[in-house]
Protein backbone atom coordinates (compact mmCIF):
# COMPACT_ATOMS: atom_id res chain seq x y z
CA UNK A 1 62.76 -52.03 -20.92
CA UNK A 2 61.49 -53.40 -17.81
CA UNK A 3 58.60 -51.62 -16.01
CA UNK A 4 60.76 -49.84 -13.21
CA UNK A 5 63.35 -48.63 -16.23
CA UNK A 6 60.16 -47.27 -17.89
CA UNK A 7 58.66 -46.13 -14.46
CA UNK A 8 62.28 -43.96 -13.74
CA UNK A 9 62.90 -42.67 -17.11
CA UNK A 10 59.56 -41.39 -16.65
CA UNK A 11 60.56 -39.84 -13.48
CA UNK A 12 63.98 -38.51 -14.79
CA UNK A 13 61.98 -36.92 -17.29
CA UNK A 14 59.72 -35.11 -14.90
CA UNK A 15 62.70 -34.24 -12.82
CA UNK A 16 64.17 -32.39 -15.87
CA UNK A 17 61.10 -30.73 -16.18
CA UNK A 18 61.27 -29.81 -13.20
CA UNK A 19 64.54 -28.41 -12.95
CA UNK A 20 64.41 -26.29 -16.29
CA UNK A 21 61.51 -24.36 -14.52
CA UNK A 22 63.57 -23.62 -11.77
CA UNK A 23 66.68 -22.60 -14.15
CA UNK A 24 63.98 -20.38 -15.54
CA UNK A 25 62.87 -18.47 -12.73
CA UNK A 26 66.13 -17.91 -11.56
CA UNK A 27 67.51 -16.35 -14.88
CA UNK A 28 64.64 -14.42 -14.69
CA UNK A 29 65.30 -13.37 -11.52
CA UNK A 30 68.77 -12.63 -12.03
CA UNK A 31 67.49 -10.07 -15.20
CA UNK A 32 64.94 -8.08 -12.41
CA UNK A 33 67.60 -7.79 -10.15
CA UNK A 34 65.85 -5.57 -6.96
CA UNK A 35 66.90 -4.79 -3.26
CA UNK A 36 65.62 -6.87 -1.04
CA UNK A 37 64.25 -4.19 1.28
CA UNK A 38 62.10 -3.25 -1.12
CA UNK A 39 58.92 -4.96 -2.61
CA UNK A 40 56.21 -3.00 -4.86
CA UNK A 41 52.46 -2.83 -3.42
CA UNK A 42 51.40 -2.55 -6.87
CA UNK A 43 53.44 -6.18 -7.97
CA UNK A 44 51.76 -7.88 -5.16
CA UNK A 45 48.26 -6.19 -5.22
CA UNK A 46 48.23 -7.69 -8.96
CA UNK A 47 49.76 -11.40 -7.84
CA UNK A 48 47.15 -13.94 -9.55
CA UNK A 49 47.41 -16.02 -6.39
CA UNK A 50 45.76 -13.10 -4.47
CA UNK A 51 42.30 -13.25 -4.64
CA UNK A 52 41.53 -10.65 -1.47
CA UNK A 53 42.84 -6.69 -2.40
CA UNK A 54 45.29 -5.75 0.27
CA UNK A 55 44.69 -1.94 0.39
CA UNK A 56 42.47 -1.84 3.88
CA UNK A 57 40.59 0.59 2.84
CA UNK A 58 39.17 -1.45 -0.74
CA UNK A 59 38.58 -4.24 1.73
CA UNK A 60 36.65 -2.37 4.07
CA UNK A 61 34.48 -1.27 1.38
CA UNK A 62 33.82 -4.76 -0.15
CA UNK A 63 33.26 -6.25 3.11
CA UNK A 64 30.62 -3.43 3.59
CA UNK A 65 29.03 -4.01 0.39
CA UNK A 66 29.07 -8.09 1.12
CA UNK A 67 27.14 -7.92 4.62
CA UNK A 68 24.46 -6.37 2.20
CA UNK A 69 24.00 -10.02 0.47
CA UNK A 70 25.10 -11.96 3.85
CA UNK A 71 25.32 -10.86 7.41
CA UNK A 72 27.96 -13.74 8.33
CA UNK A 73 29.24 -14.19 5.02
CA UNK A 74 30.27 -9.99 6.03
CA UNK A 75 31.11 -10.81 9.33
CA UNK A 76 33.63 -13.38 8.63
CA UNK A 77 34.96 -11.36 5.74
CA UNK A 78 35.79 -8.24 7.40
CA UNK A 79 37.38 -10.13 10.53
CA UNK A 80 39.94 -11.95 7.61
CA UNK A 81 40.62 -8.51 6.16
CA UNK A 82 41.45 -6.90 9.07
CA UNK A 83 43.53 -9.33 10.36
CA UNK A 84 46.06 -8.91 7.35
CA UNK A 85 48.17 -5.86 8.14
CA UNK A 86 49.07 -3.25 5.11
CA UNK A 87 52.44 -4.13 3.78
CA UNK A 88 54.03 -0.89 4.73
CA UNK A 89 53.83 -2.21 8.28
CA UNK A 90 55.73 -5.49 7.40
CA UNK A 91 59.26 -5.96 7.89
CA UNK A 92 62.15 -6.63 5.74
CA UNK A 93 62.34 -10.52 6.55
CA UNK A 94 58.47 -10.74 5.85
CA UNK A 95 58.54 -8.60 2.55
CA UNK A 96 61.19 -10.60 0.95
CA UNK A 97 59.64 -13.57 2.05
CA UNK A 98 56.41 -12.53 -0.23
CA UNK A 99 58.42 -11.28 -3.19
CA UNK A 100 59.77 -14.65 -3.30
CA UNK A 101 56.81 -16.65 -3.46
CA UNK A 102 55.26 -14.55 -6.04
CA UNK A 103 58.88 -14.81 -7.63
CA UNK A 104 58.59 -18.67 -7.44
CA UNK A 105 54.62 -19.09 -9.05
CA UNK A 106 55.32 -16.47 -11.66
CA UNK A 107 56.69 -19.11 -13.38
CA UNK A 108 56.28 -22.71 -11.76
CA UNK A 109 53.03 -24.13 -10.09
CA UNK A 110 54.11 -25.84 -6.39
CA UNK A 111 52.59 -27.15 -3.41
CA UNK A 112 52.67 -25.62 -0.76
CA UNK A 113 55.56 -27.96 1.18
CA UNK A 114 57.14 -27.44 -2.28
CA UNK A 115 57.07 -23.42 -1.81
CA UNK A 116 57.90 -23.32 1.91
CA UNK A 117 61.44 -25.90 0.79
CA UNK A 118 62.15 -23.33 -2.04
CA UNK A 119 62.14 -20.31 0.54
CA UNK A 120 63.88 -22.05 3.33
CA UNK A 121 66.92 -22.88 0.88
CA UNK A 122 66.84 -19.48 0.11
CA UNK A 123 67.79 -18.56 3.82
CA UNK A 124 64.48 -17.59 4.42
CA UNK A 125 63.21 -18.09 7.71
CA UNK A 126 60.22 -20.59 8.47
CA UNK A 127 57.79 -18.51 9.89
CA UNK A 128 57.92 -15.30 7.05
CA UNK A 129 57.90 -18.34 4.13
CA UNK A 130 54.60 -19.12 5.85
CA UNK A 131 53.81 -15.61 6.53
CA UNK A 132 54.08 -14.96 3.28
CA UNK A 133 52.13 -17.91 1.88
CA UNK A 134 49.04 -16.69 4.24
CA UNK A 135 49.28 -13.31 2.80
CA UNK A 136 49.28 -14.48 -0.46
CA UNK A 137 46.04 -16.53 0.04
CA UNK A 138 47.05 -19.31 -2.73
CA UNK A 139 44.87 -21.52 -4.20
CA UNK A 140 46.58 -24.49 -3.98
CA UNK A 141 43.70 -26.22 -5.46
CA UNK A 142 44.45 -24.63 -8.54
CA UNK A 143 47.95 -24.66 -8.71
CA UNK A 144 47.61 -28.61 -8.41
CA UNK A 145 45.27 -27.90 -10.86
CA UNK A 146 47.92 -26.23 -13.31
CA UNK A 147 50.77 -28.37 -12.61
CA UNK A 148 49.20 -31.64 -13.67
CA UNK A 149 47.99 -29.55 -16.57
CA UNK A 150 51.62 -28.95 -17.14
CA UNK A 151 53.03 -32.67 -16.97
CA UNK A 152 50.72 -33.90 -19.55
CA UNK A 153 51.30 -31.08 -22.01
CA UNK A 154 54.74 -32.37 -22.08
CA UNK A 155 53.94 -35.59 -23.04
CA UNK A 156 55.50 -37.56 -20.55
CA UNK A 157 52.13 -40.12 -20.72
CA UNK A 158 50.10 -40.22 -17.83
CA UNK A 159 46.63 -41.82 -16.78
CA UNK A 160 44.16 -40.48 -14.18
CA UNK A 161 45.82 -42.84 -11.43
CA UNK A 162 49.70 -41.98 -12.03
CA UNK A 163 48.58 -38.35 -12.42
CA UNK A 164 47.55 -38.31 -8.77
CA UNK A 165 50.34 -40.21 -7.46
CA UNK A 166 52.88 -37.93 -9.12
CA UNK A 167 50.88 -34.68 -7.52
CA UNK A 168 50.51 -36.62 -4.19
CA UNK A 169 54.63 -37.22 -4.59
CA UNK A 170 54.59 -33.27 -5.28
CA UNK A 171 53.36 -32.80 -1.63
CA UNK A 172 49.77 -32.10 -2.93
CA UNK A 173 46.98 -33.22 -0.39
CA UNK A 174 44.67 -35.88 -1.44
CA UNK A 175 42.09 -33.28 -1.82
CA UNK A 176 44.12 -30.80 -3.48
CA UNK A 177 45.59 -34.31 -6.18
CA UNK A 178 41.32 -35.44 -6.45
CA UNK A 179 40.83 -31.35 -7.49
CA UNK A 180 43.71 -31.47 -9.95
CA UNK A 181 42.77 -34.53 -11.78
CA UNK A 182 38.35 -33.77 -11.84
CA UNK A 183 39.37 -30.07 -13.57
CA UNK A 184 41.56 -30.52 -16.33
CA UNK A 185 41.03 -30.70 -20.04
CA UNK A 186 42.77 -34.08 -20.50
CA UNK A 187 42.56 -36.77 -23.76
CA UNK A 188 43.21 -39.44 -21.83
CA UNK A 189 43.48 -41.51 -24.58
CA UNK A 190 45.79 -39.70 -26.34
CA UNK A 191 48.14 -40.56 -22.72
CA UNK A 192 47.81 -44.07 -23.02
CA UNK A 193 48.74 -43.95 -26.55
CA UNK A 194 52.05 -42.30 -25.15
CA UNK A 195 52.43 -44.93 -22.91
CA UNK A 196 51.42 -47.43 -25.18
CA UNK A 197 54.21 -46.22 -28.14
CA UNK A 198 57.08 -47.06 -25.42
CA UNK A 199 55.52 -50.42 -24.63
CA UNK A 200 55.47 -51.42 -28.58
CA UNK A 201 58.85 -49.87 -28.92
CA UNK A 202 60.31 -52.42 -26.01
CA UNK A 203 58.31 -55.00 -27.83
CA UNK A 204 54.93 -55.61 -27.13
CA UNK A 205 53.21 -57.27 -30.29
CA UNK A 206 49.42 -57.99 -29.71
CA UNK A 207 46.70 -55.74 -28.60
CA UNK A 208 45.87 -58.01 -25.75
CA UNK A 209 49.10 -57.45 -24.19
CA UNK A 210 48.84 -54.04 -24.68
CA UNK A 211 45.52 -53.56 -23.17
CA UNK A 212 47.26 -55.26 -19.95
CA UNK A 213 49.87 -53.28 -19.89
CA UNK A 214 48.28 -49.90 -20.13
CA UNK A 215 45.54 -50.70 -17.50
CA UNK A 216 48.61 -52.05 -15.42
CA UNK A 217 49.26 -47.81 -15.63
CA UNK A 218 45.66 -47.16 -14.46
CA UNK A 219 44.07 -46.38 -17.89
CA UNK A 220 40.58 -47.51 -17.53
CA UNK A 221 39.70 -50.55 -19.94
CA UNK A 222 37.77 -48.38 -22.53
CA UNK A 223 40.95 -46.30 -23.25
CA UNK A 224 43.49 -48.84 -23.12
CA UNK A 225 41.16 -50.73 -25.82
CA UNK A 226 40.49 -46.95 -27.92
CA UNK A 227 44.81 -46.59 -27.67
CA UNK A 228 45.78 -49.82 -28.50
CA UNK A 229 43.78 -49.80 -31.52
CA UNK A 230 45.21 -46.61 -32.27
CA UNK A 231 48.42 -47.72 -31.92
CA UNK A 232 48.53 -50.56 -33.87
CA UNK A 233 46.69 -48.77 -36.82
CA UNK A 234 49.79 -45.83 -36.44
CA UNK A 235 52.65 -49.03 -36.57
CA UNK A 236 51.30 -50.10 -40.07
C-alpha cells in the first residue's frame, strides 16, 4: 500500500467515525422527540459547555461576590452577564437554535465552523446558530481537546504532527489544534506502533526503514526507534 492508499484509508476511517457519531445523535434525537417551541431552562442551565449560570439573578450575585476579589475582574463580569438576556425572552428561532447545539455536543465534540454547518443544514438560520453558540459560551479549546482524545482512542494511529493537521482539517484554529495536542493523555508510542503494524503488514522488513517511515508521519526519532523495536519483537 502506497503512502496516499494508507494516508486515505486512514481518512475513510475517520470519516466513518465520524459519521456513526452523527447516526448516533440523531437516533437519539429521534427517541427525545420534543416541540420545537419549547426548550427546558433546567437542560440548558446544566449544558457542560456552559460555564456562566444563566438565571440573572445567580449571576448578579456572583458578579457581586467577584468585585470583592477584583474590581475589573467584577466589572467586566457583570457587563457579560447582563448582556445575555434570560431565555424566556428569546424567541422560537433562537431557542431551537440552542437546543440544537447542546443536542449536537451531547454526543460529538466539533469546532465551531463544524457546529454552525450542522445547524445551517438543519434549516437553521445563521445568525441564531451563532446566537446560540455565544449563549452557550463553548470551550472550544476543550472540545478540540476531547475530539483528538477521541481519534486516538480508536486506534486509527496518529503522531503529534498528523493529530494537529486532522483537528486543523476539523476547522480547529491553530490555537485551539496547539491546545488539543499539549492536554491529552497520549502514548505516543503506542501510535506509532499502530502506524508501524500497517507499514510491516505492506512489507517493510528492517527497523531502519521503519524508523523512516514513521518519522515520515511526524513521530519524533525516540518513538519511532521505542515502536519499531516493539514491533519487530511483537512479529517474532
Amino acid at each position: 500500500m502506497s503512502h496516499a492508499s494508507r494516508y486515505f484509508a486512514r481518512l475513510t476511517a475517520i470519516f466513518l467515525l465520524f459519521f456513526i457519531m452523527s447516526c448516533t445523535k440523531q437516533n437519539q434525537e429521534g427517541n427525545t422527540v420534543e416541540s420545537s417551541s419549547k426548550v427546558s431552562s433546567e437542560s440548558i442551565e446544566n449544558s457542560s459547555v456552559d460555564s456562566k449560570k444563566i438565571n440573572p439573578e445567580k449571576s448578579s450575585a456572583n458578579t457581586k461576590e467577584m468585585s470583592k476579589n477584583s474590581v475589573s475582574t467584577g466589572k467586566e463580569s457583570s457587563k457579560e452577564e447582563t448582556t445575555k438576556p434570560p431565555l424566556e425572552s428569546l424567541n422560537e428561532n433562537q431557542l431551537q437554535a440552542i437546543q440544537s447545539a447542546k443536542g449536537y455536543l451531547d454526543t460529538m465534540h466539533l469546532s465551531q465552523t463544524e457546529l454552525l454547518q450542522m445547524l445551517t443544514v438543519e434549516n437553521i438560520d445563521l445568525e441564531d446558530a451563532k446566537f446560540a453558540l455565544e449563549y452557550l459560551n463553548i470551550d472550544w479549546n476543550q472540545e478540540a481537546r476531547k475530539k483528538a482524545k477521541e481519534y486516538c482512542k480508536h486506534k486509527i494511529g496518529f503522531s503529534k504532527e498528523k493529530l494537529k493537521a486532522q483537528l486543523l482539517f476539523d476547522h480547529f484554529t491553530e490555537e485551539e489544534a496547539d491546545f488539543a495536542v499539549s492536554h491529552i493523555n497520549v502514548n505516543w508510542i503506542e501510535q506509532a506502533e499502530i502506524v508501524a503494524k500497517e507499514y510491516m503488514e505492506d512489507g517493510v522488513t528492517s527497523k531502519e526503514d521503519l524508523i523512516d517511515a514513521l518519522m515520515n508521519e511526524g513521530f519524533t526519532k525516540k518513538e519511532a526507534e521505542k515502536a519499531s523495536l516493539r514491533s519487530f519483537k511483537k512479529s517474532k
